[in-house]
N, C-alpha and C. Protein backbone atom coordinates (compact mmCIF):
# COMPACT_ATOMS: atom_id res chain seq x y z
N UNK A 1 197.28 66.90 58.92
CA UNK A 1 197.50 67.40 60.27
C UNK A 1 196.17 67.55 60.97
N UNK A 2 195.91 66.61 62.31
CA UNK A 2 194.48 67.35 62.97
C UNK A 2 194.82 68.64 63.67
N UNK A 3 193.23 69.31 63.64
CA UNK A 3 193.73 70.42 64.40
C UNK A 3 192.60 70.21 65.82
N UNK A 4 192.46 71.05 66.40
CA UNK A 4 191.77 70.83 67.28
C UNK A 4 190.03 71.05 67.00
N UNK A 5 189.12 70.84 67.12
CA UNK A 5 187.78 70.75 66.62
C UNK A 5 186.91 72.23 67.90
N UNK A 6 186.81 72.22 69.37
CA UNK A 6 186.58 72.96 69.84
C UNK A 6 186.36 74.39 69.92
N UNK A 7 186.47 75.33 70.25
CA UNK A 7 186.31 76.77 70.33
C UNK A 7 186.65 77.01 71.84
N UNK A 8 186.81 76.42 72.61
CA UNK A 8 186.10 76.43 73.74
C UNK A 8 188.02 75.91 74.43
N UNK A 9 188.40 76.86 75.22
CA UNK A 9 189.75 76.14 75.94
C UNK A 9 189.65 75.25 76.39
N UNK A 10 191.13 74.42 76.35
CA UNK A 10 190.87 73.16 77.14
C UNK A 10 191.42 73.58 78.85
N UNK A 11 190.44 73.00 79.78
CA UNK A 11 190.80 73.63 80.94
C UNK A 11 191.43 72.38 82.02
N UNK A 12 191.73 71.40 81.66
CA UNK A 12 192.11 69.80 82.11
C UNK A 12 192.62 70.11 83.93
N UNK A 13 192.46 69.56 84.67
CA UNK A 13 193.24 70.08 85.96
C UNK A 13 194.18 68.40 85.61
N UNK A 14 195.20 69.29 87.26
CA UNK A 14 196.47 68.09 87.22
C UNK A 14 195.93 66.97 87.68
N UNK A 15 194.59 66.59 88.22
CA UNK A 15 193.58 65.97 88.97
C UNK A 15 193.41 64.85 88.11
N UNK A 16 192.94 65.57 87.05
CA UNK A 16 192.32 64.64 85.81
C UNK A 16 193.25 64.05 84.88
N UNK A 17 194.41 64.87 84.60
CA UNK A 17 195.43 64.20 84.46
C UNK A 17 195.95 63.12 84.94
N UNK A 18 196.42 63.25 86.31
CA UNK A 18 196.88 62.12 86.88
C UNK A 18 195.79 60.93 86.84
N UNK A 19 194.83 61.09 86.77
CA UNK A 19 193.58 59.85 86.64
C UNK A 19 193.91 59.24 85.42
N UNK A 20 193.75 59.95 84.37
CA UNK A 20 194.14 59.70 82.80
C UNK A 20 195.54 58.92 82.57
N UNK A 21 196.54 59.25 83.64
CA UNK A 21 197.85 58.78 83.12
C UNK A 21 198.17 57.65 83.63
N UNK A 22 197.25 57.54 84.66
CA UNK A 22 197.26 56.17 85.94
C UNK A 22 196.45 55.47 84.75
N UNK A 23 195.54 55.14 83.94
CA UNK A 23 194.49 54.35 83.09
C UNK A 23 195.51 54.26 82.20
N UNK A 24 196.03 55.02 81.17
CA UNK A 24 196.78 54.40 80.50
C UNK A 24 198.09 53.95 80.65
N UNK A 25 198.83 54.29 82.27
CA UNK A 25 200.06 53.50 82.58
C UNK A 25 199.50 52.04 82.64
N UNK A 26 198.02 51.62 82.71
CA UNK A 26 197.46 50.12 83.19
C UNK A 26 197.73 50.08 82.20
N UNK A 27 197.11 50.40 81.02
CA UNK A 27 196.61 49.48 79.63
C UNK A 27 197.47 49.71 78.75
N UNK A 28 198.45 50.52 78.39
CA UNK A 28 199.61 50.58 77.25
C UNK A 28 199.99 49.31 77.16
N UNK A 29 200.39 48.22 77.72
CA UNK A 29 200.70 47.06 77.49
C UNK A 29 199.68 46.47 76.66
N UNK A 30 198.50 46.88 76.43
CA UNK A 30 197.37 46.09 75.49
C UNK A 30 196.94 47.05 74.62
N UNK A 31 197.23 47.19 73.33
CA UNK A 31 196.42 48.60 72.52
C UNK A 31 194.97 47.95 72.17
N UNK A 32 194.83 46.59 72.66
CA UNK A 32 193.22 46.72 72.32
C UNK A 32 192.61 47.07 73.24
N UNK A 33 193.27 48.40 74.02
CA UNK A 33 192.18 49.07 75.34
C UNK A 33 192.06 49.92 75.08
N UNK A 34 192.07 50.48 73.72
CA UNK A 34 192.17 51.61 73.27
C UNK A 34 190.83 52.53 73.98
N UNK A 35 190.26 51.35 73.31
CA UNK A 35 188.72 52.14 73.38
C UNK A 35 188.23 52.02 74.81
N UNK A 36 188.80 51.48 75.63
CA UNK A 36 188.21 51.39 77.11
C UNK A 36 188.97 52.67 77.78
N UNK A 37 190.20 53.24 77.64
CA UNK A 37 191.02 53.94 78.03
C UNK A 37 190.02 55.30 77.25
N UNK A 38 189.27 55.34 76.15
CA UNK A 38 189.07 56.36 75.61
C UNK A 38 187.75 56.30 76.10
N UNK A 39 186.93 55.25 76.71
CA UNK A 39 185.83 56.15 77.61
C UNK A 39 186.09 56.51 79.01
N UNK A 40 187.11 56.16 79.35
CA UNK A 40 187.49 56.64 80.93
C UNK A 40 187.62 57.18 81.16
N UNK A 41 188.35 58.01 79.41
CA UNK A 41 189.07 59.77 79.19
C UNK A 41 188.21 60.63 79.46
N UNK A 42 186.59 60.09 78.52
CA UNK A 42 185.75 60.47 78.48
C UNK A 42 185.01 60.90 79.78
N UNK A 43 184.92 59.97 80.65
CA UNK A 43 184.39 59.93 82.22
C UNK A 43 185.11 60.91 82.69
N UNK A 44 186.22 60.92 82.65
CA UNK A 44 187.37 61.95 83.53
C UNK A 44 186.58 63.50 82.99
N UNK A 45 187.40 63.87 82.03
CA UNK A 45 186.61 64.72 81.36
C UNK A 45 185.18 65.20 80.71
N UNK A 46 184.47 64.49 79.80
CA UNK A 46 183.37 64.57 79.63
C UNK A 46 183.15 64.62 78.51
N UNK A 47 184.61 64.94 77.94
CA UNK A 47 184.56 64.68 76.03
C UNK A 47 185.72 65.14 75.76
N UNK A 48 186.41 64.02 74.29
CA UNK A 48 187.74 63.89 74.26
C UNK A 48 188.54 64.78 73.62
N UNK A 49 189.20 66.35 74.25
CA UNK A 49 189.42 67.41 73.46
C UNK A 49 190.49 66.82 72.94
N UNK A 50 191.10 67.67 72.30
CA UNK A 50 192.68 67.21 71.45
C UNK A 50 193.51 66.73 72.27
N UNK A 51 193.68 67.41 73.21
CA UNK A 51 194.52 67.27 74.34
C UNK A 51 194.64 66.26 74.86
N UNK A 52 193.92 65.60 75.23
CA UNK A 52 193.51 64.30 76.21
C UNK A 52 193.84 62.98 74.40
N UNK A 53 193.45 63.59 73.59
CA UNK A 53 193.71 62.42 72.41
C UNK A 53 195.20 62.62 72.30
N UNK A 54 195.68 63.52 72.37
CA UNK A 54 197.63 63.66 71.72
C UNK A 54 197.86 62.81 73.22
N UNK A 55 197.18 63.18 74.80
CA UNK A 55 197.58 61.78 75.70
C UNK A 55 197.69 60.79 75.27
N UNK A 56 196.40 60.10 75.18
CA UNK A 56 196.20 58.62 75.00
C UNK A 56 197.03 58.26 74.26
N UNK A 57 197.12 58.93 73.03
CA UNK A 57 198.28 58.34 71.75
C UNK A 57 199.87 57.91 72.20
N UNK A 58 200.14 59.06 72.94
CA UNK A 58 201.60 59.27 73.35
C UNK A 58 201.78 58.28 74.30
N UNK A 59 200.96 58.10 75.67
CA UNK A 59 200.76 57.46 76.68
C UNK A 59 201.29 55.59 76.04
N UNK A 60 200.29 55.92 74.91
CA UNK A 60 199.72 54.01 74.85
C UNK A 60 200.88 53.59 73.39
N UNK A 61 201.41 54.63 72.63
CA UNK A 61 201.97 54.89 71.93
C UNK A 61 201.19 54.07 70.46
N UNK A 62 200.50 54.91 70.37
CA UNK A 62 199.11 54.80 69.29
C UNK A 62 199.52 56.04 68.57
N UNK A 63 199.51 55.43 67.08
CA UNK A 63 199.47 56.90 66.76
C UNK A 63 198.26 57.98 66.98
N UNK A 64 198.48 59.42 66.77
CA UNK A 64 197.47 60.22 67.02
C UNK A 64 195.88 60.19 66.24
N UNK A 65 196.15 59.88 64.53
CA UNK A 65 195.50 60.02 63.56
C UNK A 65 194.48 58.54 64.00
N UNK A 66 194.70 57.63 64.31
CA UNK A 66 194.05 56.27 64.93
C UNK A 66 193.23 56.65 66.24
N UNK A 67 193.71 57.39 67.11
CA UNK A 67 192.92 57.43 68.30
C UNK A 67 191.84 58.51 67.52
N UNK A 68 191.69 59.75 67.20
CA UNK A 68 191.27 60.77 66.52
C UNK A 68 190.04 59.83 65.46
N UNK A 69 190.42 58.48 64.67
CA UNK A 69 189.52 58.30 63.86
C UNK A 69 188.85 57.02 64.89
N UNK A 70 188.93 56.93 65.65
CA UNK A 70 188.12 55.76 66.54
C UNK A 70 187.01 56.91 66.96
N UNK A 71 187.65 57.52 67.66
CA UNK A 71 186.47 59.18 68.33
C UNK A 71 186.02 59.81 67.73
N UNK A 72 186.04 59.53 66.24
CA UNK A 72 185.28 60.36 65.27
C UNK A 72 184.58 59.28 64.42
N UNK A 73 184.94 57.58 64.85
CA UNK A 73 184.14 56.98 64.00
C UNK A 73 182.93 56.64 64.63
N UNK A 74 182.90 56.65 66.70
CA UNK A 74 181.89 56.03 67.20
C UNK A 74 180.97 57.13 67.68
N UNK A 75 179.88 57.20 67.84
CA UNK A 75 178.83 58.42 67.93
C UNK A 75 179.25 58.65 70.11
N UNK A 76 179.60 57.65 70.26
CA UNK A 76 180.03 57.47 72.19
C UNK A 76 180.10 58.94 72.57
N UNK A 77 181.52 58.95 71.49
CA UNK A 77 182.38 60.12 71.72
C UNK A 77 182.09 61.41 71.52
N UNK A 78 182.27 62.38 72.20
CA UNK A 78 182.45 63.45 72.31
C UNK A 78 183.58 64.57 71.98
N UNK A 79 183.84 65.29 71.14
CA UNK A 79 184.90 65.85 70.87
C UNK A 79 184.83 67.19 71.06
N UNK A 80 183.84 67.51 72.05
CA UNK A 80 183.65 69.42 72.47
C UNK A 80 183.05 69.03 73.90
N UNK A 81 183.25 70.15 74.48
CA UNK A 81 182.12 70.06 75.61
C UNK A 81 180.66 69.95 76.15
N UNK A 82 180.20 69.40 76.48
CA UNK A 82 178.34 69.35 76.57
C UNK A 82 178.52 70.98 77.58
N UNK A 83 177.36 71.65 77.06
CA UNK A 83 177.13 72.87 78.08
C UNK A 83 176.27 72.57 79.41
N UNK A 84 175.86 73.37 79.80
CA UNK A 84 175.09 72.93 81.36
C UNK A 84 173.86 72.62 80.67
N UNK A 85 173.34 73.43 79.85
CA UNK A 85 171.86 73.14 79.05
C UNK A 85 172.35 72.36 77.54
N UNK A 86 172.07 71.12 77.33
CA UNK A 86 172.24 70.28 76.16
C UNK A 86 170.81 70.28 75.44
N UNK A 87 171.39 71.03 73.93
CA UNK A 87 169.77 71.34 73.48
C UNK A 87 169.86 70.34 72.02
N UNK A 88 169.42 69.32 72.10
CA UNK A 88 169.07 68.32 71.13
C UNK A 88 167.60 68.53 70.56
N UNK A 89 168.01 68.43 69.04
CA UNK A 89 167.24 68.80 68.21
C UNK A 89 166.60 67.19 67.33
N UNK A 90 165.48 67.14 67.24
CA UNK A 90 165.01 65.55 66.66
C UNK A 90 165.18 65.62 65.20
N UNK A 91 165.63 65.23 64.65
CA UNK A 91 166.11 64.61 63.27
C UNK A 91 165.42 63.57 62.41
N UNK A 92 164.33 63.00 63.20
CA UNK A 92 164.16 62.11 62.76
C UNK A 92 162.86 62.13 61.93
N UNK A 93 162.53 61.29 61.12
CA UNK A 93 161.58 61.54 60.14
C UNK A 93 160.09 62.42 60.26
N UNK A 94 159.60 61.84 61.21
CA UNK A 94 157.79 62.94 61.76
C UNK A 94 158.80 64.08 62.29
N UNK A 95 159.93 64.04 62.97
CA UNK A 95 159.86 65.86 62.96
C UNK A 95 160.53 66.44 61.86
N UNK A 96 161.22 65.72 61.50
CA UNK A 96 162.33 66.72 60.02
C UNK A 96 160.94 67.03 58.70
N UNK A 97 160.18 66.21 58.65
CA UNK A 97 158.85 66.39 57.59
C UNK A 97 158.18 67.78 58.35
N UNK A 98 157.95 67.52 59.96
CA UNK A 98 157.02 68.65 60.35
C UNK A 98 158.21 69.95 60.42
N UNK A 99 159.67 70.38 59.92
CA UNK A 99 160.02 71.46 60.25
C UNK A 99 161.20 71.20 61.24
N UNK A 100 162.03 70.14 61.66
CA UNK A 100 162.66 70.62 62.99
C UNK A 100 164.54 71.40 62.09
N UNK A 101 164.11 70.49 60.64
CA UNK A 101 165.72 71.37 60.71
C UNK A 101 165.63 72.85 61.06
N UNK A 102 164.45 73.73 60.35
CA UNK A 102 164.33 75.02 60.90
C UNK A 102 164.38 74.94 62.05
N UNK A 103 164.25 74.56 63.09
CA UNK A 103 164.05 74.91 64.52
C UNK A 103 165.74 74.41 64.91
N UNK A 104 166.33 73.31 64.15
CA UNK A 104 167.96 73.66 64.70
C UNK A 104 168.57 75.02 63.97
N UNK A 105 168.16 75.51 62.94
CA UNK A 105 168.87 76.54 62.28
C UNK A 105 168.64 77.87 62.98
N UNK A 106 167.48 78.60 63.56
CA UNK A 106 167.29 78.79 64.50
C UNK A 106 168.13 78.74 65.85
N UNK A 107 167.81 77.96 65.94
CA UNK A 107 168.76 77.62 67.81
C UNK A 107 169.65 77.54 67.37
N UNK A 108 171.18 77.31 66.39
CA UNK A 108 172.15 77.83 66.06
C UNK A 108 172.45 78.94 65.17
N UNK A 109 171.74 79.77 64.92
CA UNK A 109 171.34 81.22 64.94
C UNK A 109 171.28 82.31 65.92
N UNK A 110 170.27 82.00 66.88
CA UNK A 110 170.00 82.22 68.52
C UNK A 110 171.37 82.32 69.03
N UNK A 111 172.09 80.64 69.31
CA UNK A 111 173.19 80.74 70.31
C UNK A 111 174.03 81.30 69.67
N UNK A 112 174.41 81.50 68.23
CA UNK A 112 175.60 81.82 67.79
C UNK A 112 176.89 80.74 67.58
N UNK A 113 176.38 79.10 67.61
CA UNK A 113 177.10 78.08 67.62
C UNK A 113 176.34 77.19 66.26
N UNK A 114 177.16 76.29 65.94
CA UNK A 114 176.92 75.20 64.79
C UNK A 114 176.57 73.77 65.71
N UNK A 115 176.12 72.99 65.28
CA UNK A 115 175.76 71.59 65.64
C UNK A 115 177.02 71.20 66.15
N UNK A 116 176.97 70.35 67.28
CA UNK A 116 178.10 69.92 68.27
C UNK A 116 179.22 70.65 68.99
N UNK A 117 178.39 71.82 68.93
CA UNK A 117 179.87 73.04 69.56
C UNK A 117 178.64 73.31 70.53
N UNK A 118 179.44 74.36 71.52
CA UNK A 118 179.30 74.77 72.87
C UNK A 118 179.72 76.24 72.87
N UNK A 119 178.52 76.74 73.16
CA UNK A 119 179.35 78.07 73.67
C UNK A 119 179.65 78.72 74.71
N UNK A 120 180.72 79.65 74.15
CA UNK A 120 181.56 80.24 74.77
C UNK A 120 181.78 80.17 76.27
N UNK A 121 180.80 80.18 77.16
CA UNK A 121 180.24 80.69 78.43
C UNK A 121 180.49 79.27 78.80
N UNK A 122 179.83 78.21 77.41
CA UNK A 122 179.79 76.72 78.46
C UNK A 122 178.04 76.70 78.92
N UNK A 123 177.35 77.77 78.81
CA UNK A 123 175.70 77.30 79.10
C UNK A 123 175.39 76.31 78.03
N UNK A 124 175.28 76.19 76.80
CA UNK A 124 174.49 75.98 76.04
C UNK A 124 175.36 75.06 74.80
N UNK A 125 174.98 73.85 74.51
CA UNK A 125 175.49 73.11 73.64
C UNK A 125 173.58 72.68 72.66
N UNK A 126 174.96 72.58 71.49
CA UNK A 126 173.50 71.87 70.49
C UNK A 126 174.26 70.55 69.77
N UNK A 127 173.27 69.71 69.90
CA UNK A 127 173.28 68.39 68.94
C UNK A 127 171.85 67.93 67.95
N UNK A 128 172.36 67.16 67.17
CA UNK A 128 171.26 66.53 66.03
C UNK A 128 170.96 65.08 67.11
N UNK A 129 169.58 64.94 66.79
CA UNK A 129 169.51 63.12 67.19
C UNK A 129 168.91 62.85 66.45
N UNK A 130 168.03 61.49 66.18
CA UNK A 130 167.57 60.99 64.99
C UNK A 130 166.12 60.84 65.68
N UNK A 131 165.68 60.06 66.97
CA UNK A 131 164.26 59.84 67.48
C UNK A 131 164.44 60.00 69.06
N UNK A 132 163.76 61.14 69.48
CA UNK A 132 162.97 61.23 70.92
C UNK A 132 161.87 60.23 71.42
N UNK A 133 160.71 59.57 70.44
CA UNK A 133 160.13 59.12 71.07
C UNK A 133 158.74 59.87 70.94
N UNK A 134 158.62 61.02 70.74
CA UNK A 134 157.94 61.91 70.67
C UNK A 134 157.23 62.56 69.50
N UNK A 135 156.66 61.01 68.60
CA UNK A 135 156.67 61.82 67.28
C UNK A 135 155.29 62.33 66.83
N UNK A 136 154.64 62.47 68.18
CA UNK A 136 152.95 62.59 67.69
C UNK A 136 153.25 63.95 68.30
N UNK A 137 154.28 64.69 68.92
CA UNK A 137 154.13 66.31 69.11
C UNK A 137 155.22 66.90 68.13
N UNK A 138 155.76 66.25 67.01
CA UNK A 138 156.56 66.13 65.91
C UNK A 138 156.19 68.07 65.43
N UNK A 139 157.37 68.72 65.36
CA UNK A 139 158.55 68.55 66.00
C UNK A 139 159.26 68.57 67.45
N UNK A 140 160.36 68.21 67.73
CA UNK A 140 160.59 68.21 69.15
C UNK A 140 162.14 68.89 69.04
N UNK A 141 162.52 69.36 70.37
CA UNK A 141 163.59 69.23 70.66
C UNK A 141 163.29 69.40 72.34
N UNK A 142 164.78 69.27 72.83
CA UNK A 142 164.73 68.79 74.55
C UNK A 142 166.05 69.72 74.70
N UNK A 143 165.72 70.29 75.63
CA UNK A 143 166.91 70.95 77.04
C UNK A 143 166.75 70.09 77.79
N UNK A 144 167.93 69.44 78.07
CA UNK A 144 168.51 68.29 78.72
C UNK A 144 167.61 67.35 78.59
N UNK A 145 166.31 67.36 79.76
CA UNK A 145 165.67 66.76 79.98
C UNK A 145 164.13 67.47 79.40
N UNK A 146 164.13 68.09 79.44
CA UNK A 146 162.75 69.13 78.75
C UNK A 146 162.63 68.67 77.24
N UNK A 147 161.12 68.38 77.47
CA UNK A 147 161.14 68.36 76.31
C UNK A 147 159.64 69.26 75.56
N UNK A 148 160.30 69.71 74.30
CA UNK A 148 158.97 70.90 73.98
C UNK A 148 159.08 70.76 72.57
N UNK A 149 157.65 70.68 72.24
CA UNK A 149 157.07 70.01 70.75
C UNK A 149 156.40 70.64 70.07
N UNK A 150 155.50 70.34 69.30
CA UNK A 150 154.45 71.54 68.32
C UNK A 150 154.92 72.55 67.87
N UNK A 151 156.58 72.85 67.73
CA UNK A 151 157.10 74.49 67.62
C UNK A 151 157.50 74.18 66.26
N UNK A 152 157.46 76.34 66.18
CA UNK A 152 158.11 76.69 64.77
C UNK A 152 159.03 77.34 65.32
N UNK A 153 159.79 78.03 64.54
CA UNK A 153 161.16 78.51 64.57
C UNK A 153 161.43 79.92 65.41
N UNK A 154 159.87 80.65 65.55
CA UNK A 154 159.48 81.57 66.07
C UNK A 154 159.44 80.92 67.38
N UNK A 155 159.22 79.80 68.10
CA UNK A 155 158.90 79.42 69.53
C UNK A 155 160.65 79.49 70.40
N UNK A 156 161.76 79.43 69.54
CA UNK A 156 163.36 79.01 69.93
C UNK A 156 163.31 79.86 71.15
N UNK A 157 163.37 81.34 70.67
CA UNK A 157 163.81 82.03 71.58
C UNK A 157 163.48 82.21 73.00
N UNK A 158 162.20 82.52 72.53
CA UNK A 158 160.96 82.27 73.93
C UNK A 158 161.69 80.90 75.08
N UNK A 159 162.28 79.73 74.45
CA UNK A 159 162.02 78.72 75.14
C UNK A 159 163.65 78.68 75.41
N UNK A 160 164.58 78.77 74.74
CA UNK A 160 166.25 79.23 75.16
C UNK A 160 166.21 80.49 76.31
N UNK A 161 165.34 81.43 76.63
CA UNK A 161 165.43 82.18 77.17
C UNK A 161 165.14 81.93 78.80
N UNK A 162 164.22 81.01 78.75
CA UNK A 162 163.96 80.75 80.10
C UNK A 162 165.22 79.72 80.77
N UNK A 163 166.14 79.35 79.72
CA UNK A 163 167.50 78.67 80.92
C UNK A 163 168.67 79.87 80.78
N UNK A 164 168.29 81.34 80.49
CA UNK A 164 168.92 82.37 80.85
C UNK A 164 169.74 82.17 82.28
C-alpha cells in the first residue's frame, strides 16, 4: 500500500485541477505520456503529492504503484514541496571529505525536518546534491541561490537565521 510521503497538506486549488484533468483528458489515449503528463503535474503544482499521482493513475488509467515508481525512479521529480528558501547541501566528494554531511545533520537538526521534506510553515526545504561547482570553498551548501562555503556545523544557524 503507498502512503503518502509529505507532512505538509495537500492544498491543490480547483484551478490546478482543472489544468491537470484537461492534460490528461489529452493524453490517456497514449500511456506513453505518462511521463510528459507527470511533468506538467509537476509545473501545475511544483511536486507530485499523492494526490495529483492517485490523478494521473485514475485519469490515464495507469495503475497507481507504476506512476509512484516512475516519480520515485527519476531524480525530475518531486514528491514534497520545495519551501520558499531551498537549502541544498553538497554531497559531493571535496565537500563530504571536508565535513558537509555534518553541516546537513545540523540544518536538519536546526529546521526540525529530514532530507527532502519541508517544513511545516513551507519556509524552508532541505535536499542532498552531489556537485555545486564550488569545490575549492569545499564545504558548501546554497539557499536557493546563495551560496556559503568554508563552514562547520557551528556556522548553520547563524546563516538559516538571516532568511528568518
Amino acid at each position: 500500500m503507498l502512503k503518502k510521503i509529505s507532512n505538509i497538506p495537500f492544498n491543490g486549488t480547483p484551478e490546478q485541477e482543472a489544468k491537470l484533468k484537461k492534460i490528461i483528458d489529452e493524453s490517456k489515449h497514449d500511456k506513453h505520456l505518462l511521463m510528459t503528463v507527470m511533468q506538467e503535474a509537476q509545473d501545475i503544482y511544483g511536486y507530485l503529492p499523492f494526490e495529483v499521482q492517485a490523478m494521473i493513475a485514475e485519469g490515464m488509467d495507469i495503475p497507481l504503484e507504476k506512476v509512484y515508481g516512475v516519480s520515485t525512479f527519476y531524480a525530475q521529480f518531486a514528491l514534497s514541496p520545495k519551501g520558499k528558501y531551498n537549502v541544498s547541501v553538497c554531497l559531493g566528494t571535496a565537500c563530504y571529505v571536508k565535513g558537509s554531511q555534518a553541516l546537513l545533520d545540523k540544518i536538519c537538526e536546526v529546521l526540525e525536518i529530514g532530507t527532502g521534506e519541508c517544513t511545516a510553515d513551507g519556509k524552508f526545504s532541505v535536499e542532498e546534491c552531489r556537485c555545486v561547482g564550488a569545490c575549492g570553498l569545499a564545504p558548501v551548501f546554497m539557499v536557493n541561490d546563495d551560496v556559503y562555503g568554508r563552514l562547520t556545523a557551528d556556522d548553520v544557524k547563524g546563516i538559516l537565521a538571516k532568511y528568518e
